[in-house]
N, C-alpha and C. Protein backbone atom coordinates (compact mmCIF):
# COMPACT_ATOMS: atom_id res chain seq x y z
N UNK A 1 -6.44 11.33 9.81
CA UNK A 1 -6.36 10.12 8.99
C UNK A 1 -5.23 10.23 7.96
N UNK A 2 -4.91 11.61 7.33
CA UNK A 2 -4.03 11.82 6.34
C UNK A 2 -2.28 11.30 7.07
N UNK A 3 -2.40 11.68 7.73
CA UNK A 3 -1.50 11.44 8.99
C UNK A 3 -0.49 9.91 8.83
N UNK A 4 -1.72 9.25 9.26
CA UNK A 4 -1.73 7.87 9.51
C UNK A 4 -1.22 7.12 7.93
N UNK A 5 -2.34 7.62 6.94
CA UNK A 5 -2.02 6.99 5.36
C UNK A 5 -0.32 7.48 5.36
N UNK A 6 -0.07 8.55 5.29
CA UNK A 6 1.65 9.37 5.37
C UNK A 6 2.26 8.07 5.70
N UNK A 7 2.07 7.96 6.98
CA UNK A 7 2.97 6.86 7.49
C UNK A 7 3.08 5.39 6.85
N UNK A 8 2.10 5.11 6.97
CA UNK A 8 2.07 3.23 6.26
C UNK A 8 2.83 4.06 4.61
N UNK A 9 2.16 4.92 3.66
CA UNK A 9 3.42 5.27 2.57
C UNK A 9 4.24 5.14 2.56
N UNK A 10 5.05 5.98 3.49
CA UNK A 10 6.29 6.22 3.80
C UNK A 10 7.33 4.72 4.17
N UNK A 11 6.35 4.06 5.25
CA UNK A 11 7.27 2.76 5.32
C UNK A 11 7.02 1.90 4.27
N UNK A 12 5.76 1.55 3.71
CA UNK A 12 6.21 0.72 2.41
C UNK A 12 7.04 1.06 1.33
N UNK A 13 7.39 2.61 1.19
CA UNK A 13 8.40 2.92 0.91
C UNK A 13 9.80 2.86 1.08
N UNK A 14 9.79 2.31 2.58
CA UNK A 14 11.49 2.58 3.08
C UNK A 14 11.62 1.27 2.83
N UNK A 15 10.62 0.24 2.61
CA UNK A 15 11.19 -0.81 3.39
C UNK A 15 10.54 -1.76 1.76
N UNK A 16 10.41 -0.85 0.81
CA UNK A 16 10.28 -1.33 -0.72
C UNK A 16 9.63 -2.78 -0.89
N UNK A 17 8.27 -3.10 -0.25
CA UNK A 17 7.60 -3.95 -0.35
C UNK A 17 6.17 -3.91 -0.39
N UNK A 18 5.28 -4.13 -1.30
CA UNK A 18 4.16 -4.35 -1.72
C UNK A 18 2.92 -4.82 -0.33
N UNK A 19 2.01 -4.28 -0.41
CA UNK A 19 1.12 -4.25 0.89
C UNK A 19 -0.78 -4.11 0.02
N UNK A 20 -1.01 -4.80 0.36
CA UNK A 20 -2.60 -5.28 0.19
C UNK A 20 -3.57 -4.07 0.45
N UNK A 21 -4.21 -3.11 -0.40
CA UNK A 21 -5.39 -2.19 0.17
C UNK A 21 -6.15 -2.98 1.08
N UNK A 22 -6.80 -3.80 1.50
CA UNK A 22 -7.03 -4.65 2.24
C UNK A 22 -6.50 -4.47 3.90
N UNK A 23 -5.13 -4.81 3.77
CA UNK A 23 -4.96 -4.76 4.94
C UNK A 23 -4.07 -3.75 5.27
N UNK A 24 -4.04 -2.15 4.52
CA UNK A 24 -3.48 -1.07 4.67
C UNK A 24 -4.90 -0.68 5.59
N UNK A 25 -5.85 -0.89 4.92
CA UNK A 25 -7.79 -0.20 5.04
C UNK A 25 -7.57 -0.83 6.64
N UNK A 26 -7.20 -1.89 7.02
CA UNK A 26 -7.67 -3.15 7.82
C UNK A 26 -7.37 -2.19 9.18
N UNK A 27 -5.84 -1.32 8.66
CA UNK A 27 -4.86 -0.90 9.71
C UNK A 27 -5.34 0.68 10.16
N UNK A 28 -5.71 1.33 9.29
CA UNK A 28 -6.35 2.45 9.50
C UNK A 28 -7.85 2.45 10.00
N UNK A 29 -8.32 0.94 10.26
CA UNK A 29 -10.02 1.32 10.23
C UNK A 29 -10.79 1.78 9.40
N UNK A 30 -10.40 1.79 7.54
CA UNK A 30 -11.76 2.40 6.64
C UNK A 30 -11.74 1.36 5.79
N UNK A 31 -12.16 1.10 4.73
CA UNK A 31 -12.73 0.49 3.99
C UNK A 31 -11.31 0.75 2.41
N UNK A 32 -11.18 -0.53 2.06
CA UNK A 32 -10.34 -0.13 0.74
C UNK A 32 -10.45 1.05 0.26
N UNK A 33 -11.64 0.84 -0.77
CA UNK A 33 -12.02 1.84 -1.54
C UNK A 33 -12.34 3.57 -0.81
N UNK A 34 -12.33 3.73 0.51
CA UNK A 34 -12.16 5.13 1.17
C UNK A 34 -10.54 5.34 1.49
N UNK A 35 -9.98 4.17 1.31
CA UNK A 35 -8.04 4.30 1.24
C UNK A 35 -7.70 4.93 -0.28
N UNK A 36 -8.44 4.40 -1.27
CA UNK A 36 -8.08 4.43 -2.46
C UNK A 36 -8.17 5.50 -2.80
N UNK A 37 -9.23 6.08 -2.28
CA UNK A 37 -10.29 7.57 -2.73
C UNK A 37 -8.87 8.47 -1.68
N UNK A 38 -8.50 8.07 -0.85
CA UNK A 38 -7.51 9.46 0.11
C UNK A 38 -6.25 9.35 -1.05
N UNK A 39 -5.63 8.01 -1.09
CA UNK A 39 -4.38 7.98 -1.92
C UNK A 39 -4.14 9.01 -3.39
N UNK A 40 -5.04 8.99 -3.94
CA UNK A 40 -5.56 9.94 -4.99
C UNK A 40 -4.76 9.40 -6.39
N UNK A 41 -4.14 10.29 -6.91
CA UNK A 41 -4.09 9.59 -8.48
C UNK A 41 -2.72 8.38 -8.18
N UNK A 42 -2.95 7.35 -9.60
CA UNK A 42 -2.26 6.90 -9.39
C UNK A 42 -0.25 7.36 -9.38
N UNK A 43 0.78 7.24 -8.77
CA UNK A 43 1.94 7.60 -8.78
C UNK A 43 2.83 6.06 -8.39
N UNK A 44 3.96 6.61 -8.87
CA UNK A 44 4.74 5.53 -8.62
C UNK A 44 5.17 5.21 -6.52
N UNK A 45 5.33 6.13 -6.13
CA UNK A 45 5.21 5.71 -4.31
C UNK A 45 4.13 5.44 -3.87
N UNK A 46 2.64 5.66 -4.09
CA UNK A 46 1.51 4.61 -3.81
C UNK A 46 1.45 3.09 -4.85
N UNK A 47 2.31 3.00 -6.06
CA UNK A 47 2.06 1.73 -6.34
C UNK A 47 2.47 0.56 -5.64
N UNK A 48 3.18 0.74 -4.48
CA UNK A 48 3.07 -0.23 -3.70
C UNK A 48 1.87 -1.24 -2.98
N UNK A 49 0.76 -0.42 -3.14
CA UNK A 49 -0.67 -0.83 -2.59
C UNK A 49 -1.14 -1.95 -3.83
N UNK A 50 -1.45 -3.15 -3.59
CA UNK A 50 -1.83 -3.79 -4.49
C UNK A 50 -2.98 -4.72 -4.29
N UNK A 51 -3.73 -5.33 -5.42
CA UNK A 51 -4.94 -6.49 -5.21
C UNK A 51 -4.39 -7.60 -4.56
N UNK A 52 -5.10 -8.23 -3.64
CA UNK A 52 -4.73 -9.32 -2.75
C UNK A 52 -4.64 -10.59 -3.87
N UNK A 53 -5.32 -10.44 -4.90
CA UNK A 53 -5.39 -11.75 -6.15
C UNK A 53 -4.15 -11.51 -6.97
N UNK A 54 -4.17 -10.44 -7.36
CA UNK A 54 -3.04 -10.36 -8.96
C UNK A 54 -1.74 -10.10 -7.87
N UNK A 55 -1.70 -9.07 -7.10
CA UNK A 55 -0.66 -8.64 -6.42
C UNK A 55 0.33 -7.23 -6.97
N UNK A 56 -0.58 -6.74 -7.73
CA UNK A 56 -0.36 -5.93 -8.78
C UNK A 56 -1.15 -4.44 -8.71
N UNK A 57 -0.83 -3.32 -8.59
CA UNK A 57 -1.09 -2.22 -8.30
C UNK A 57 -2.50 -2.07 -9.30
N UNK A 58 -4.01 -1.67 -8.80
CA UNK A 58 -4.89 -1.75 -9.80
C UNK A 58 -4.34 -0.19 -10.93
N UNK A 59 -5.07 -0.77 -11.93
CA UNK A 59 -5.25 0.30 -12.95
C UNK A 59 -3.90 1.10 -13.14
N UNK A 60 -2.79 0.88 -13.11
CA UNK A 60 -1.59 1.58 -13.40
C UNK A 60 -0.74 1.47 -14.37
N UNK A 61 -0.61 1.97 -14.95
CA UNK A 61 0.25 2.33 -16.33
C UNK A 61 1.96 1.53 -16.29
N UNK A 62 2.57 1.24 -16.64
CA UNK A 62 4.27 0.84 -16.17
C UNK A 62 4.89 1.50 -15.69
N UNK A 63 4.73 3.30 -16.45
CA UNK A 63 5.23 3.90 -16.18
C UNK A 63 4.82 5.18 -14.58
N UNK A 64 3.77 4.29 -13.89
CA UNK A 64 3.47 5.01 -13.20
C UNK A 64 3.70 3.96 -12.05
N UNK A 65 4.46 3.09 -11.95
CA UNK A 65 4.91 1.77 -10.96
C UNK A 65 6.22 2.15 -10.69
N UNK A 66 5.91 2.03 -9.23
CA UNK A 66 7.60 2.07 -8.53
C UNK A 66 8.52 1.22 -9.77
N UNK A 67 9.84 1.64 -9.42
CA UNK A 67 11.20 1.27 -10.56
C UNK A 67 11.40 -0.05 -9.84
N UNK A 68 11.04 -0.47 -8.20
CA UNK A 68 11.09 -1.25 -7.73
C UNK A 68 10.62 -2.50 -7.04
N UNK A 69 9.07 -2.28 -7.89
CA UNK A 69 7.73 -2.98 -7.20
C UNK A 69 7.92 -4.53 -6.97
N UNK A 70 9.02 -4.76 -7.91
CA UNK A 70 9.11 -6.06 -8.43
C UNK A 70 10.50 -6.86 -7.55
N UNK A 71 11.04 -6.49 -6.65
CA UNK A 71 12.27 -6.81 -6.47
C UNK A 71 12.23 -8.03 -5.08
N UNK A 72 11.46 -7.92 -4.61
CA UNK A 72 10.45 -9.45 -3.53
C UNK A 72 9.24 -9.63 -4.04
N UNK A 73 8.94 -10.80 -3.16
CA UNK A 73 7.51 -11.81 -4.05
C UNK A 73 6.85 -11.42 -2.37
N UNK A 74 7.56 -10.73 -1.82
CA UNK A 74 6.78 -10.76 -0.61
C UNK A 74 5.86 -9.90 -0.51
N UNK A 75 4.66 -9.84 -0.09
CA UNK A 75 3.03 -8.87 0.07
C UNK A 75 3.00 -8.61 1.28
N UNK A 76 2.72 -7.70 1.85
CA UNK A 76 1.81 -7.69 3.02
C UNK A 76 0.72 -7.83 3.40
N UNK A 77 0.14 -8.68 3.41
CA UNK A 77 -1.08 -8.98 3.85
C UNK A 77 -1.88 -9.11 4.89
N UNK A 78 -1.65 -8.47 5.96
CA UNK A 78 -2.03 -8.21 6.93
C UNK A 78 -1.84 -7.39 8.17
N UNK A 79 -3.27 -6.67 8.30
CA UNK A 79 -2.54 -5.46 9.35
C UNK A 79 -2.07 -5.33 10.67
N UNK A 80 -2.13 -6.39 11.20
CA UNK A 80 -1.04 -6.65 12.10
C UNK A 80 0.35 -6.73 11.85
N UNK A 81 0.60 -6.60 10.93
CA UNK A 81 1.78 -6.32 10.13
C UNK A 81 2.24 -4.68 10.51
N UNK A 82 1.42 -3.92 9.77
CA UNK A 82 1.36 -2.83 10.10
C UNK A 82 1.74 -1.90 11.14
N UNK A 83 0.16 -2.41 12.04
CA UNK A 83 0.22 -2.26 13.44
C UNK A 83 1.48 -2.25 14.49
N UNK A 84 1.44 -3.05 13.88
CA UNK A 84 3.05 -3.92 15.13
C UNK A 84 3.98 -2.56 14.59
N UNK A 85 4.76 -2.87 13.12
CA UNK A 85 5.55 -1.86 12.77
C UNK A 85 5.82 -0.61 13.07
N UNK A 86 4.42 -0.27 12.97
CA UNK A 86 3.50 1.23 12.66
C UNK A 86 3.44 1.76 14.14
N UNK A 87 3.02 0.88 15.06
CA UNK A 87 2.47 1.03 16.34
C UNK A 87 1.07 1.99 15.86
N UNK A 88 0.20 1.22 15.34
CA UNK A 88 -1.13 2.04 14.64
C UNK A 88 -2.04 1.56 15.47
């Protein structure tokens, strides 16, 4: 499973766009909050994961938010998104 989280990181990283716990969970098969619990503390390369309402990384400090969280309005919201990308 650690595996799999690596990967979806890594590309919302390369590809510097904001993605829904929701439909990160959706793509791996677990539940948000068992995504949240693997991701572990908050850092600035998991703040890409955000609430499907605010769109905004929960519980994170400024200084613990990508330098770049902000640079598209675009979300990912869905794990076919992923999938497809990911081939997950």
């Amino acid at each position: 499973m650690q595996e799999k989280i690596t990967i979806i990181v890594d590309y919302i990283n390369s590809v510097k766009t904001r993605c829904t716990y929701n439909a990160a969970a959706e793509a791996l098969g677990i539940t948000p909050q068992a995504l949240k619990k693997q991701l572990g503390e908050a850092r600035p390369e998991i703040s890409w994961f955000v609430s499907p309402t605010s769109g905004e990384p929960m519980r994170y400090a400024d200084n613990e938010k990508h330098a770049e969280l902000y640079r598209t309005k675009r979300i990912i919201t869905s794990a076919s998104v992923l999938k497809r990308n990911l081939d997950l």
